[in-house]
PDB file of N, CA and C in Angstrom:
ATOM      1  N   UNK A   1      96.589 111.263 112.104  1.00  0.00           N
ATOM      2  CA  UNK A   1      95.149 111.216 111.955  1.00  0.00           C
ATOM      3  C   UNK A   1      94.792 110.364 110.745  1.00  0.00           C
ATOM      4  N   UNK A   2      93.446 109.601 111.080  1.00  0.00           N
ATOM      5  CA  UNK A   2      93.288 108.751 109.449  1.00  0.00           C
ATOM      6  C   UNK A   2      92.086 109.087 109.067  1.00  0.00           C
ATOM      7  N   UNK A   3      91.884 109.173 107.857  1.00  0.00           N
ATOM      8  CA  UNK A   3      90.728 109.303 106.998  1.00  0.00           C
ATOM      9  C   UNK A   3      90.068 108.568 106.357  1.00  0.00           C
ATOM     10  N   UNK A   4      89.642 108.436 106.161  1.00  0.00           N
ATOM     11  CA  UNK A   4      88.744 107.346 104.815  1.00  0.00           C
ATOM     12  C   UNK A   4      88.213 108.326 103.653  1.00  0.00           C
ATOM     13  N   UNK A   5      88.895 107.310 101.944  1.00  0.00           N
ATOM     14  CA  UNK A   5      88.052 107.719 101.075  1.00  0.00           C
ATOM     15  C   UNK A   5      87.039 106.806 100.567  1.00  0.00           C
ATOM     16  N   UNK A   6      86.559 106.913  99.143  1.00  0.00           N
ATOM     17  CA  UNK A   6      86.101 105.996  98.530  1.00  0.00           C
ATOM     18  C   UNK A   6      86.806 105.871  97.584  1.00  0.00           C
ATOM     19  N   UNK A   7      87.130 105.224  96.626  1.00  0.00           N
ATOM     20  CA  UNK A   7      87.825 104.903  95.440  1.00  0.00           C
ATOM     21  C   UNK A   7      86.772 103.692  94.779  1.00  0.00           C
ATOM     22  N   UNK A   8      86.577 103.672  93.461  1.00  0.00           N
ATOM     23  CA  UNK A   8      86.171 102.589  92.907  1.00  0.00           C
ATOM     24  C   UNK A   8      86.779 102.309  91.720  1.00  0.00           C
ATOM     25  N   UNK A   9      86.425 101.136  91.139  1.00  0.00           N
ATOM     26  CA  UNK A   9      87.466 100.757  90.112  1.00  0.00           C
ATOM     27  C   UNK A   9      88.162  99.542  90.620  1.00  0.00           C
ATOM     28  N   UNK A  10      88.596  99.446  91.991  1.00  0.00           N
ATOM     29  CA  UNK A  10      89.686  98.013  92.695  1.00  0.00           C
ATOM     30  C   UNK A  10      88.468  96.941  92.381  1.00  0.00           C
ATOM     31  N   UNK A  11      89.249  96.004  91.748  1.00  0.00           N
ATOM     32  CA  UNK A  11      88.302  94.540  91.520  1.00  0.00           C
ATOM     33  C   UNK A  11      89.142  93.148  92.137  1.00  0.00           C
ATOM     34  N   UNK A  12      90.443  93.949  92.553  1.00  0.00           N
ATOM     35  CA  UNK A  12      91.077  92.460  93.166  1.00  0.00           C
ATOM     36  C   UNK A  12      92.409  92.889  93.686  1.00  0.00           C
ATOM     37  N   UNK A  13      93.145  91.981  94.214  1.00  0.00           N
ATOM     38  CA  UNK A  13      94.345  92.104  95.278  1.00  0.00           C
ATOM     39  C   UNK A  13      95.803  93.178  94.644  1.00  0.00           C
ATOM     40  N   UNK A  14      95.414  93.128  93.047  1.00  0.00           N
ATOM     41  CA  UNK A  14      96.569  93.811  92.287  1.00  0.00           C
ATOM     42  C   UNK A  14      96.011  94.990  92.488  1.00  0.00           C
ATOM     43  N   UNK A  15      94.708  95.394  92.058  1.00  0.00           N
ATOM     44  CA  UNK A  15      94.222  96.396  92.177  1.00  0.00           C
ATOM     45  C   UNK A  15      94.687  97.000  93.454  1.00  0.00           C
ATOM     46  N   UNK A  16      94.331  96.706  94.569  1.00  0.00           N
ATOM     47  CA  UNK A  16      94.657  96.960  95.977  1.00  0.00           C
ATOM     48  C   UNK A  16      95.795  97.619  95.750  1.00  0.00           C
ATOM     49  N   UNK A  17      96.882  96.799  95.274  1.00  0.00           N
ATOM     50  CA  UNK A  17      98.413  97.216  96.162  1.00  0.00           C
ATOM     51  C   UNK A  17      98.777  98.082  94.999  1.00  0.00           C
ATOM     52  N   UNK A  18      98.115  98.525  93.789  1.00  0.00           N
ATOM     53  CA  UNK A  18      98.238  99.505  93.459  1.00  0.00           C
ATOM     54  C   UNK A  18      98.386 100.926  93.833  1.00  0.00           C
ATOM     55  N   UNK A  19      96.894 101.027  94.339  1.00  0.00           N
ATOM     56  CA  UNK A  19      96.117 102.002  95.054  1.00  0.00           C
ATOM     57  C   UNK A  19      97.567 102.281  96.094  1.00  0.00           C
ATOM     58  N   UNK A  20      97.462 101.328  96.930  1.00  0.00           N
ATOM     59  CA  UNK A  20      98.681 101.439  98.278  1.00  0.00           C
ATOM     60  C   UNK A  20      99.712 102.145  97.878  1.00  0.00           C
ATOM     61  N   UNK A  21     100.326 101.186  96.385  1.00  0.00           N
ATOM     62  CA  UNK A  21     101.957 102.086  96.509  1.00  0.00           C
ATOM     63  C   UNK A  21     102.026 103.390  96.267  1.00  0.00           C
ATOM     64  N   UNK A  22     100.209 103.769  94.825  1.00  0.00           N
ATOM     65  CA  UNK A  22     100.721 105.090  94.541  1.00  0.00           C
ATOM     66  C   UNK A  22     100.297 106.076  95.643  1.00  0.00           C
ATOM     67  N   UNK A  23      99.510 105.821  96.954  1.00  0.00           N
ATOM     68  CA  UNK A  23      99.403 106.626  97.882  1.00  0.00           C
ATOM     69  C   UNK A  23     100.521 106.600  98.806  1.00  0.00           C
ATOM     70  N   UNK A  24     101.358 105.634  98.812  1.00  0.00           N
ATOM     71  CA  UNK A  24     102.339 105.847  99.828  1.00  0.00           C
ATOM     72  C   UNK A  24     103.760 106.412  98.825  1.00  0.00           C
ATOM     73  N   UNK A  25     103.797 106.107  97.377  1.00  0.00           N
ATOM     74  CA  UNK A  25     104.528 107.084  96.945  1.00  0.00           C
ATOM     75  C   UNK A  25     104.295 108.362  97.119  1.00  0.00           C
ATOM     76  N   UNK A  26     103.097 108.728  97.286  1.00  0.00           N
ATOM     77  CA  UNK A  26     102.469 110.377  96.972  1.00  0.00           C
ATOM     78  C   UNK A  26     102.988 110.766  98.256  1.00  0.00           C
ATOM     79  N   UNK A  27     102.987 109.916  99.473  1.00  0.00           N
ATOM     80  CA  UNK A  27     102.551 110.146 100.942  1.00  0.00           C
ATOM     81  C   UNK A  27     103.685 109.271 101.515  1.00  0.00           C
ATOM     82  N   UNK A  28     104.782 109.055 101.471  1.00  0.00           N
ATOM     83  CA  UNK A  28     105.915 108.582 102.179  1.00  0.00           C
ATOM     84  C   UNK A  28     105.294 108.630 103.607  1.00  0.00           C
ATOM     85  N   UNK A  29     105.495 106.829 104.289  1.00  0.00           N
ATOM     86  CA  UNK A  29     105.398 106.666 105.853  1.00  0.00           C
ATOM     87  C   UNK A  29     104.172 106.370 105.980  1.00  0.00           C
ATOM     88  N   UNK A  30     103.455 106.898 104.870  1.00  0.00           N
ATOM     89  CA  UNK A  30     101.496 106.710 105.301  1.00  0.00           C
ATOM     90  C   UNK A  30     101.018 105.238 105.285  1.00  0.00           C
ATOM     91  N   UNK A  31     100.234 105.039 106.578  1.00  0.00           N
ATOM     92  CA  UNK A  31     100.003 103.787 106.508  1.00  0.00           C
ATOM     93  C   UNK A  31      98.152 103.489 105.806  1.00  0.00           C
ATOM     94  N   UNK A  32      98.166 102.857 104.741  1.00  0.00           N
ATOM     95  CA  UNK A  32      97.170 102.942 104.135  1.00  0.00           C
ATOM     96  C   UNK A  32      96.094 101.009 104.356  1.00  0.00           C
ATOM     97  N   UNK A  33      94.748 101.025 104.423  1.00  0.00           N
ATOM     98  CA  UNK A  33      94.203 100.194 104.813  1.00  0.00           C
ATOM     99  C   UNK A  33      93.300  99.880 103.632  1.00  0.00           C
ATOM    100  N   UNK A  34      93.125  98.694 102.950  1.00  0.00           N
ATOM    101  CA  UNK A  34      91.895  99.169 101.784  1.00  0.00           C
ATOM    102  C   UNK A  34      90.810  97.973 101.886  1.00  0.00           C
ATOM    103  N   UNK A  35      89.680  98.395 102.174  1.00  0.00           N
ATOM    104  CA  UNK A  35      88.562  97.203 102.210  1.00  0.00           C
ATOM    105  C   UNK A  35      88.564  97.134 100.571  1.00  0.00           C
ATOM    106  N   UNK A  36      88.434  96.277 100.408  1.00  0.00           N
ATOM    107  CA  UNK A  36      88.552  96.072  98.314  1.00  0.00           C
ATOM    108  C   UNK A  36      86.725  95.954  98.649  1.00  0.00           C
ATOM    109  N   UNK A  37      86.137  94.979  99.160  1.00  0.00           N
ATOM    110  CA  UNK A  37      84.698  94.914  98.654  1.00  0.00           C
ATOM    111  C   UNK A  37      84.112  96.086  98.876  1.00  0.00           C
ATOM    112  N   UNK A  38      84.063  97.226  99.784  1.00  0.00           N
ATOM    113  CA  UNK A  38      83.721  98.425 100.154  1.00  0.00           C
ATOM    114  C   UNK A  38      84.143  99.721  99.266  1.00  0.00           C
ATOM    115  N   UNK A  39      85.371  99.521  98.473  1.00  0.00           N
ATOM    116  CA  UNK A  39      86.057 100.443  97.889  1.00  0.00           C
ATOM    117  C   UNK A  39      86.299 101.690  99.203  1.00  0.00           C
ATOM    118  N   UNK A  40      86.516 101.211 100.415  1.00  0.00           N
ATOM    119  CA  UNK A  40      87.051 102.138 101.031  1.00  0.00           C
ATOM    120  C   UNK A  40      88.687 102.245 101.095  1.00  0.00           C
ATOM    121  N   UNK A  41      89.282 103.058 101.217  1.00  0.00           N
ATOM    122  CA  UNK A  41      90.903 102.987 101.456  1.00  0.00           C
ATOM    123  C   UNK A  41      91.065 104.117 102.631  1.00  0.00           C
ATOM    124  N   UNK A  42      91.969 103.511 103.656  1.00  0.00           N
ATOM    125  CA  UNK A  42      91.915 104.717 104.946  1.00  0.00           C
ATOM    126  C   UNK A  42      93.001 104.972 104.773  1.00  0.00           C
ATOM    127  N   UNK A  43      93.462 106.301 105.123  1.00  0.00           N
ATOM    128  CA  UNK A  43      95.520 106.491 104.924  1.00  0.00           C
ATOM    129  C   UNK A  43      95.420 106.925 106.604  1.00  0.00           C
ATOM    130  N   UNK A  44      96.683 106.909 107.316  1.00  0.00           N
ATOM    131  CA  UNK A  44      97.009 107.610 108.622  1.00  0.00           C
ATOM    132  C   UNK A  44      98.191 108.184 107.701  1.00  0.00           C
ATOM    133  N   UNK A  45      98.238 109.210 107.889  1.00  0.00           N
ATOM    134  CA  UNK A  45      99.558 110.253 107.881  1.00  0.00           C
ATOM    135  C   UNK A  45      99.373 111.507 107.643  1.00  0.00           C
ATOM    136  N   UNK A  46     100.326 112.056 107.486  1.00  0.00           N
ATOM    137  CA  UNK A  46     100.342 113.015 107.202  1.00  0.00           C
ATOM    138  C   UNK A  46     100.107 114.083 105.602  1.00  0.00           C
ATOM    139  N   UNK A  47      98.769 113.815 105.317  1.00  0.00           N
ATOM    140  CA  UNK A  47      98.680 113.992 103.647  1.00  0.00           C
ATOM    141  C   UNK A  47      97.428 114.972 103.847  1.00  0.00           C
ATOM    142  N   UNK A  48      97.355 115.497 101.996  1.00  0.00           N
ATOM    143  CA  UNK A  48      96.043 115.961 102.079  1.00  0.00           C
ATOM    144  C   UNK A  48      94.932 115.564 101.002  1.00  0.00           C
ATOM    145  N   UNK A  49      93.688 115.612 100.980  1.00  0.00           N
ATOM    146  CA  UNK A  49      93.167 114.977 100.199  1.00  0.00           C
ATOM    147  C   UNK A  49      93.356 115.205  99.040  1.00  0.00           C
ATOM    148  N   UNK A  50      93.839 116.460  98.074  1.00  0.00           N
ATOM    149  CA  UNK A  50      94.313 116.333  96.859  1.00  0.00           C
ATOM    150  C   UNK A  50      95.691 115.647  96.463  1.00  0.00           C
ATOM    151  N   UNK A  51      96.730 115.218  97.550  1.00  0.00           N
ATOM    152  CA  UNK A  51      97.351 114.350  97.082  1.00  0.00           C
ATOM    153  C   UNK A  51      96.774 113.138  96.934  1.00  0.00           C
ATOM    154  N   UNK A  52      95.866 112.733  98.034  1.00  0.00           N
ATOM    155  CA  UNK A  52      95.425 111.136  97.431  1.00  0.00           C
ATOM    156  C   UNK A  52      94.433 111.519  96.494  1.00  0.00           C
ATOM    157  N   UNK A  53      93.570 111.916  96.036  1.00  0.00           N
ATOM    158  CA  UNK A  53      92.998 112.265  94.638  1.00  0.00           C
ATOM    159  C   UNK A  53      93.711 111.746  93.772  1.00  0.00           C
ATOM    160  N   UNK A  54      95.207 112.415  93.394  1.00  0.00           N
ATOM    161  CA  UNK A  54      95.978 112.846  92.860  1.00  0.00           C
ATOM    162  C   UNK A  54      96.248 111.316  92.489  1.00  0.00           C
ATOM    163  N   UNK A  55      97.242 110.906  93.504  1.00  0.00           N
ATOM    164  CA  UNK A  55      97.657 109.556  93.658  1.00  0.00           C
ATOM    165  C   UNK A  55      96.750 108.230  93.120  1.00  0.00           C
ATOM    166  N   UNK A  56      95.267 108.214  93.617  1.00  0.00           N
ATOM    167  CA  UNK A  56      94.268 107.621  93.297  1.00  0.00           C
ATOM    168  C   UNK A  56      94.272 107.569  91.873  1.00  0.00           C
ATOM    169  N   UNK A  57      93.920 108.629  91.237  1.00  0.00           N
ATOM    170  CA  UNK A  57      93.470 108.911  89.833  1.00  0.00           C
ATOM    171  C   UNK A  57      94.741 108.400  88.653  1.00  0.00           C
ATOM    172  N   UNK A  58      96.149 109.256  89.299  1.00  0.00           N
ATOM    173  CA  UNK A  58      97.047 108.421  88.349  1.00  0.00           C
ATOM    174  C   UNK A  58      97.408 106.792  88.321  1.00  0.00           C
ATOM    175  N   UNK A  59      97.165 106.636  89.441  1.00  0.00           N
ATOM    176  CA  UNK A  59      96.694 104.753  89.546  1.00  0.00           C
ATOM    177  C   UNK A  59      95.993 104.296  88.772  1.00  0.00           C
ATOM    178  N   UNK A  60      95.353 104.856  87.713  1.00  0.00           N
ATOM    179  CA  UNK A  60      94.030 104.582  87.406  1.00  0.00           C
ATOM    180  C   UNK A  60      92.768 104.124  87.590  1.00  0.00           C
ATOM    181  N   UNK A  61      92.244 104.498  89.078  1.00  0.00           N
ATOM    182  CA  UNK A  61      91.042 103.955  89.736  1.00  0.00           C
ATOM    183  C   UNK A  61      89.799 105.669  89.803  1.00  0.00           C
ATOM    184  N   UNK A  62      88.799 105.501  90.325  1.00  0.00           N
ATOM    185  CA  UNK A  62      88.369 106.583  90.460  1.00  0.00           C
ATOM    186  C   UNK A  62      88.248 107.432  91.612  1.00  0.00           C
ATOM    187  N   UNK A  63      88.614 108.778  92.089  1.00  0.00           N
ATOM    188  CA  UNK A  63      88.815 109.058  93.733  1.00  0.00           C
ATOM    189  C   UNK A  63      87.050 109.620  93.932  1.00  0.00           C
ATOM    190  N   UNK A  64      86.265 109.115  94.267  1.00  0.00           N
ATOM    191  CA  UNK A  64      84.734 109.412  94.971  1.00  0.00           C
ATOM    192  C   UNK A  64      84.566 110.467  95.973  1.00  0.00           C
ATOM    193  N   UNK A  65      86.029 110.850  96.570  1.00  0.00           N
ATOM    194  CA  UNK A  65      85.913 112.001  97.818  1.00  0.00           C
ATOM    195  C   UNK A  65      86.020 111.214  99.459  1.00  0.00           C
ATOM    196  N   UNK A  66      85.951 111.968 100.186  1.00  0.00           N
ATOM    197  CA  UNK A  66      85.918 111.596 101.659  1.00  0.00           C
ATOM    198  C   UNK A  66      84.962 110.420 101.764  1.00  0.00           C
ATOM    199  N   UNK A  67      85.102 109.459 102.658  1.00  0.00           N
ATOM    200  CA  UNK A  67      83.930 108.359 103.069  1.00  0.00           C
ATOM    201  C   UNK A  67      83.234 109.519 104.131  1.00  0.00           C
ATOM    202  N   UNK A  68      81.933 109.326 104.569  1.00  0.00           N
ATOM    203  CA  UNK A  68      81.048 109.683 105.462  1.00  0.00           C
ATOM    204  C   UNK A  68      81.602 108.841 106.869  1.00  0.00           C
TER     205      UNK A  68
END
C-alpha cells in the first residue's frame, strides 16, 4: 500500500535522495517517490508513519504528517 506525506525543507536533488535513503534505511524494500517542488514523498511498503516521521526528521527535513 502507498501513502503520501508532506515533508518540507527538500530544496534540491541532494536533498531528495536524502529523504529516500533515510526512509528506505528506516523501511528496507520501500519504494519511495518524492515530488521535490510539492514536498510530497510517497513510500509503498510496508512501514508506519512514525517510522517515516522518524526517518524524515533525523534527515533533517521537517515531517508535516499524511498528504490529504
Amino acid at each position: 500500500m502507498a501513502k503520501t506525506y508532506r515533508v518540507s525543507g527538500m530544496t534540491c536533488g541532494g536533498c531528495a535522495r536524502s529523504v529516500e535513503k533515510a526512509i528506505q534505511t528506516s523501511v528496507p524494500g520501500a519504494q519511495v517517490t518524492i515530488e521535490l517542488q510539492s514536498g510530497r514523498v510517497t513510500v509503498e511498503g510496508a512501514c508506519s508513519d512514525d517510522q517515516i516521521e522518524r526517518a524524515v526528521t533525523e534527515a533533517g527535513f521537517d515531517y508535516e504528517g499524511v498528504a490529504s
